[in-house]
Structures are given as structure tokens and as C-alpha cells.
Protein backbone atom coordinates (compact mmCIF):
# COMPACT_ATOMS: atom_id res chain seq x y z
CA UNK A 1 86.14 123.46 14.14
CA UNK A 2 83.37 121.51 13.97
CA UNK A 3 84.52 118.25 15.41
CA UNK A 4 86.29 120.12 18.23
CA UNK A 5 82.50 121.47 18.47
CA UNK A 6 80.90 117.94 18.83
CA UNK A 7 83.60 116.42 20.81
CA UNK A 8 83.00 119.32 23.79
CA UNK A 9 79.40 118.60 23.15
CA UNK A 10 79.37 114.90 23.56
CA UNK A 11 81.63 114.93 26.49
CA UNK A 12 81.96 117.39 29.45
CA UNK A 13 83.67 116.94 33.31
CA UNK A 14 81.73 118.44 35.61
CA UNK A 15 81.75 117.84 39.46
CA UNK A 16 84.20 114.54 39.84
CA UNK A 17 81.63 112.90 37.07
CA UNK A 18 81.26 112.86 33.21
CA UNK A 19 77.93 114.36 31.46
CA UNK A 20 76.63 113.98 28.81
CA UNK A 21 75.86 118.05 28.14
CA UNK A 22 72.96 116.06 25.59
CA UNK A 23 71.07 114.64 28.34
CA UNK A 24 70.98 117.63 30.63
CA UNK A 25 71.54 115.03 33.48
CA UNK A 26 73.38 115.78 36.75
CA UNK A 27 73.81 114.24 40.28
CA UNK A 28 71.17 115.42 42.40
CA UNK A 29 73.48 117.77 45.10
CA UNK A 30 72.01 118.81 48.15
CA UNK A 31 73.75 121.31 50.53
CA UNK A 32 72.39 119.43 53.88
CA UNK A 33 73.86 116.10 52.47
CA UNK A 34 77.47 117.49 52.33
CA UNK A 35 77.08 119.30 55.43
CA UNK A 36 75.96 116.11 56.89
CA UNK A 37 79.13 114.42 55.11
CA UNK A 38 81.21 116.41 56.71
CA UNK A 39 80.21 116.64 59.95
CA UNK A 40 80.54 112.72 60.30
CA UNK A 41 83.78 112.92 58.83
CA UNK A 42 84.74 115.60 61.59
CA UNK A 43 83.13 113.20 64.41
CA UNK A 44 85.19 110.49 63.23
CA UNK A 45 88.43 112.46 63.50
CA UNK A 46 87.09 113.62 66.91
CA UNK A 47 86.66 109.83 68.21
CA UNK A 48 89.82 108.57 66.70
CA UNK A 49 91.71 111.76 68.46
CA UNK A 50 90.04 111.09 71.53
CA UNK A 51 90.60 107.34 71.37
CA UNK A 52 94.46 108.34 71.02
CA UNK A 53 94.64 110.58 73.97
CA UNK A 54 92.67 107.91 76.12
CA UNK A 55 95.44 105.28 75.29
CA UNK A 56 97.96 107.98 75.91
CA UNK A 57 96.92 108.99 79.18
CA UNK A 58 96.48 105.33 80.19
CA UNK A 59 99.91 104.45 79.12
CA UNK A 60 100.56 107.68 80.87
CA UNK A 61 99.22 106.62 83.77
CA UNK A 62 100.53 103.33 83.61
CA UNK A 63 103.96 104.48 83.46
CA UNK A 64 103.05 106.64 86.26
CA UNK A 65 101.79 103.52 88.94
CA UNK A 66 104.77 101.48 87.37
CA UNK A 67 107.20 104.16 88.64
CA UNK A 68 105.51 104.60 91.93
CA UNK A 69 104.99 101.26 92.94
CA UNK A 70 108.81 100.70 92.02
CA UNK A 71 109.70 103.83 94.22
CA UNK A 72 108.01 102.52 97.16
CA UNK A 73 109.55 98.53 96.68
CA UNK A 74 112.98 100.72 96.74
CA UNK A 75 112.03 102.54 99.80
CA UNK A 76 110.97 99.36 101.64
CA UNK A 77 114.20 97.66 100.82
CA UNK A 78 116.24 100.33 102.31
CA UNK A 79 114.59 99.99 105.61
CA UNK A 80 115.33 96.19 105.90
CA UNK A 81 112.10 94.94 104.63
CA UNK A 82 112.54 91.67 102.90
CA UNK A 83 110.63 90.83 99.63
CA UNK A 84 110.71 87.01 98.80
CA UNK A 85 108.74 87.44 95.68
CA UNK A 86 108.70 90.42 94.20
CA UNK A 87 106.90 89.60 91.20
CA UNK A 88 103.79 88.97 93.21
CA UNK A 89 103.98 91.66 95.38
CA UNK A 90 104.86 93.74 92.03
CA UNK A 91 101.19 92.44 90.35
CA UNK A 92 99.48 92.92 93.73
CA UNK A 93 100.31 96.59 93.41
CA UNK A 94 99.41 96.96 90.30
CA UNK A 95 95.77 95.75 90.59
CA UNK A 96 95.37 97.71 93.97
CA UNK A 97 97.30 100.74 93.24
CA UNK A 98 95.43 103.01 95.54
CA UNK A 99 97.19 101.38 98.31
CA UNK A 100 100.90 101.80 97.42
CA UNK A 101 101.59 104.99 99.17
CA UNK A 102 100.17 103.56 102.43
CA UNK A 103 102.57 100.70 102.33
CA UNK A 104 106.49 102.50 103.12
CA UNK A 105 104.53 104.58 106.03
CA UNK A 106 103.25 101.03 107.76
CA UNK A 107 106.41 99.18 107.27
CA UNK A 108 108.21 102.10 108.65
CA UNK A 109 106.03 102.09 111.60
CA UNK A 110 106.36 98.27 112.03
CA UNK A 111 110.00 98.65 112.32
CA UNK A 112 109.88 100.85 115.06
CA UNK A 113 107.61 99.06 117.01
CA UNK A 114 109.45 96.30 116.59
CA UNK A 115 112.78 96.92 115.91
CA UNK A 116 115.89 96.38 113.68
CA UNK A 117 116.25 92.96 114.82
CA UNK A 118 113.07 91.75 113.85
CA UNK A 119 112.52 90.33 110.28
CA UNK A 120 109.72 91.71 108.04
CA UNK A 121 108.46 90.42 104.96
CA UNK A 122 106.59 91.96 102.49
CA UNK A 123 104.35 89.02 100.94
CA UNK A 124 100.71 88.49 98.95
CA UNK A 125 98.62 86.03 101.15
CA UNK A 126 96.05 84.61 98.75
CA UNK A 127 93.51 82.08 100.34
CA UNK A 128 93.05 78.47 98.32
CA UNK A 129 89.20 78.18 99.72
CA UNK A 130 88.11 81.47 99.06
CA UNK A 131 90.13 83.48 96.26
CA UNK A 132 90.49 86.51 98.68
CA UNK A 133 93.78 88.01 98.60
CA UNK A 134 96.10 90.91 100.16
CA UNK A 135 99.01 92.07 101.42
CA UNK A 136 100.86 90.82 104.08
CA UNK A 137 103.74 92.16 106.50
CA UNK A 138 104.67 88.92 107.97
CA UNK A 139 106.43 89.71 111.63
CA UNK A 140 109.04 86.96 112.22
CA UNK A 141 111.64 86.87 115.31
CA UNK A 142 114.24 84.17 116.47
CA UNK A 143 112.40 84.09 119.93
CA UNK A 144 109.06 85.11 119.59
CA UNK A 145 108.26 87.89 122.45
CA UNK A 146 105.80 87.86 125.02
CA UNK A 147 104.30 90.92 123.99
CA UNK A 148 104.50 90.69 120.15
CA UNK A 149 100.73 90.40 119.37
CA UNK A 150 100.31 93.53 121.18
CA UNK A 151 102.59 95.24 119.46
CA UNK A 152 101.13 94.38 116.00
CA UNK A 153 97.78 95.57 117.34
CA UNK A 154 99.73 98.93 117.84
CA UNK A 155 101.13 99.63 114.57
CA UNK A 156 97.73 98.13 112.85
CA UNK A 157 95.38 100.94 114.97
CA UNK A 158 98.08 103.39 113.70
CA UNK A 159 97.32 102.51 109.70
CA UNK A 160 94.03 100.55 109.13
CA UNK A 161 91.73 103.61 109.19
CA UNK A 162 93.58 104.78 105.92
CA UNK A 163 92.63 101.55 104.59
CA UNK A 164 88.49 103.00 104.39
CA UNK A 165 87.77 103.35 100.51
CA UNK A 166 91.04 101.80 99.12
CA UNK A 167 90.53 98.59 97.20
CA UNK A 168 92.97 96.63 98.42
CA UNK A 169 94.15 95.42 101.65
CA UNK A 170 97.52 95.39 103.88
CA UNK A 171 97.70 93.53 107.43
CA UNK A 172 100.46 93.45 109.73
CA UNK A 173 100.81 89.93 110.93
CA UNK A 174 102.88 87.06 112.07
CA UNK A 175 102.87 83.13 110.97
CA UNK A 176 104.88 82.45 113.90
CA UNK A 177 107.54 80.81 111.50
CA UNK A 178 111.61 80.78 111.94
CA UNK A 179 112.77 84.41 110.03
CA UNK A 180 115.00 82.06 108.62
């Protein structure tokens, strides 16, 4: 009984430490410091939680511009709208997504100003000297009519007042080049 006695003595397990019952020594504990403890711990759960959600509701909304901006390339392929590099146009879109739902409703309008016989393509213009960039309609015809500049001016004063605010830009145009 006795050495049980001095073992118990010599040895105790208090608190996630040993002590030496002997010494009368203990870690100093203070109620504010584990409050404090915890409340960082519950702050870093909160950031990495809200970190999460941010990348989900960018992926989210990623997803969400991808399968827009592919819904309106389908749309302006089914009204005759040629896309020569779709890649480009694709990247264009994604940088100045605020513009995407404007562009069916313009190439619509071009093609009935100018009708079914004219060719349209749907092509990024970037400029060499001055890094500006945007989207082009390019208005091409077989024999360019008289009148054709004056019809672009109509179906650009139908559109370019919903371009106010966006941060891209769309122009209806010609090059004056073969559709061919």
C-alpha cells in the first residue's frame, strides 16, 4: 500500500500535463486566454468557409457567363452570322461579359437592315498601334450598295446607347472586303 501511495504521489495527470503533486506547480490558466483561443479558432473556420463559398460562387458564376456566352454564339449562328474565329470572339466575351446579351439583338437587327444576302461576321478587331480592342460585325456584300453606310448608321443608332456603362465595345462596320 505504501508504494501504490508514493507512486500516486510522485506522479499525477492533470489538465493534458504531468505534475508533480510535490511541487504544487500548475500551468497558469486563464479563462480570457481560452476564450480568446477559441474565438480565433472560430474566425479561422469563418474565413476558410467564406473563402470556399467565394470560389464557389465564382466558379458558379463562371459556369454561368460560360453558358451564356455559348447560348448567344448558338443564337448568332442560327441567324447566318458567320464566326471565323471563335476562339477569339469566345475570350473577347469572356473579359467583357456585360456585353453578351446585347450582341444576338444587334446582329439580329443588322440582318434586317441588310438582309439575308448580305454576309456578317462576327470578329475581335484589336489595333497593333494602340492595344485597343472590340467587337466587330464586319458587313460584307458581293456588290457593295450605294446606300450601305447609311444603313449601318441605322442599325448602330438603334444599339449604341445600350453600350453606356458596359465595358466592352461592339461596332457594326464594313472593311469593304469580298464576303468571300
Amino acid at each position: 500500500m505504501a508504494t501504490a501511495l508514493a507512486l500516486t504521489s510522485i506522479i499525477h495527470f492533470e489538465s493534458d500535463a504531468w505534475i508533480n503533486p510535490a511541487e504544487h506547480t500548475r500551468p497558469e490558466f486563464s479563462w480570457q486566454d481560452w476564450a480568446d483561443k477559441l474565438e480565433q479558432e472560430r474566425l479561422l473556420q469563418n474565413n476558410e468557409i467564406e473563402e470556399l463559398y467565394a470560389k464557389r460562387i465564382q466558379s458558379q458564376s463562371n459556369t454561368d457567363i460560360t453558358f451564356q456566352m455559348e447560348t448567344t454564339l448558338k443564337q448568332i449562328l442560327t441567324i447566318g452570322i458567320i464566326i471565323p474565329r471563335p476562339a477569339t470572339v469566345r475570350d473577347y466575351l469572356l473579359k467583357y461579359s456585360d456585353i453578351t446579351n446585347l450582341i444576338p439583338h444587334v446582329c439580329q437587327l443588322a440582318r434586317k437592315y441588310l438582309g439575308k444576302d448580305t454576309n456578317l461576321s462576327l470578329e475581335v478587331y484589336r489595333d497593333q498601334e494602340s492595344e485597343d480592342e472590340y467587337l466587330a460585325l464586319y458587313v460584307r456584300q458581293e456588290k457593295y450598295e450605294e446606300r450601305l453606310t447609311d444603313k449601318i448608321e441605322e442599325v448602330c443608332s438603334e444599339y449604341e446607347f445600350m453600350l453606356f456603362g458596359k465595358s466592352g465595345w461592339f461596332i457594326v462596320t464594313t472593311d469593304f472586303r469580298s464576303p468571300h
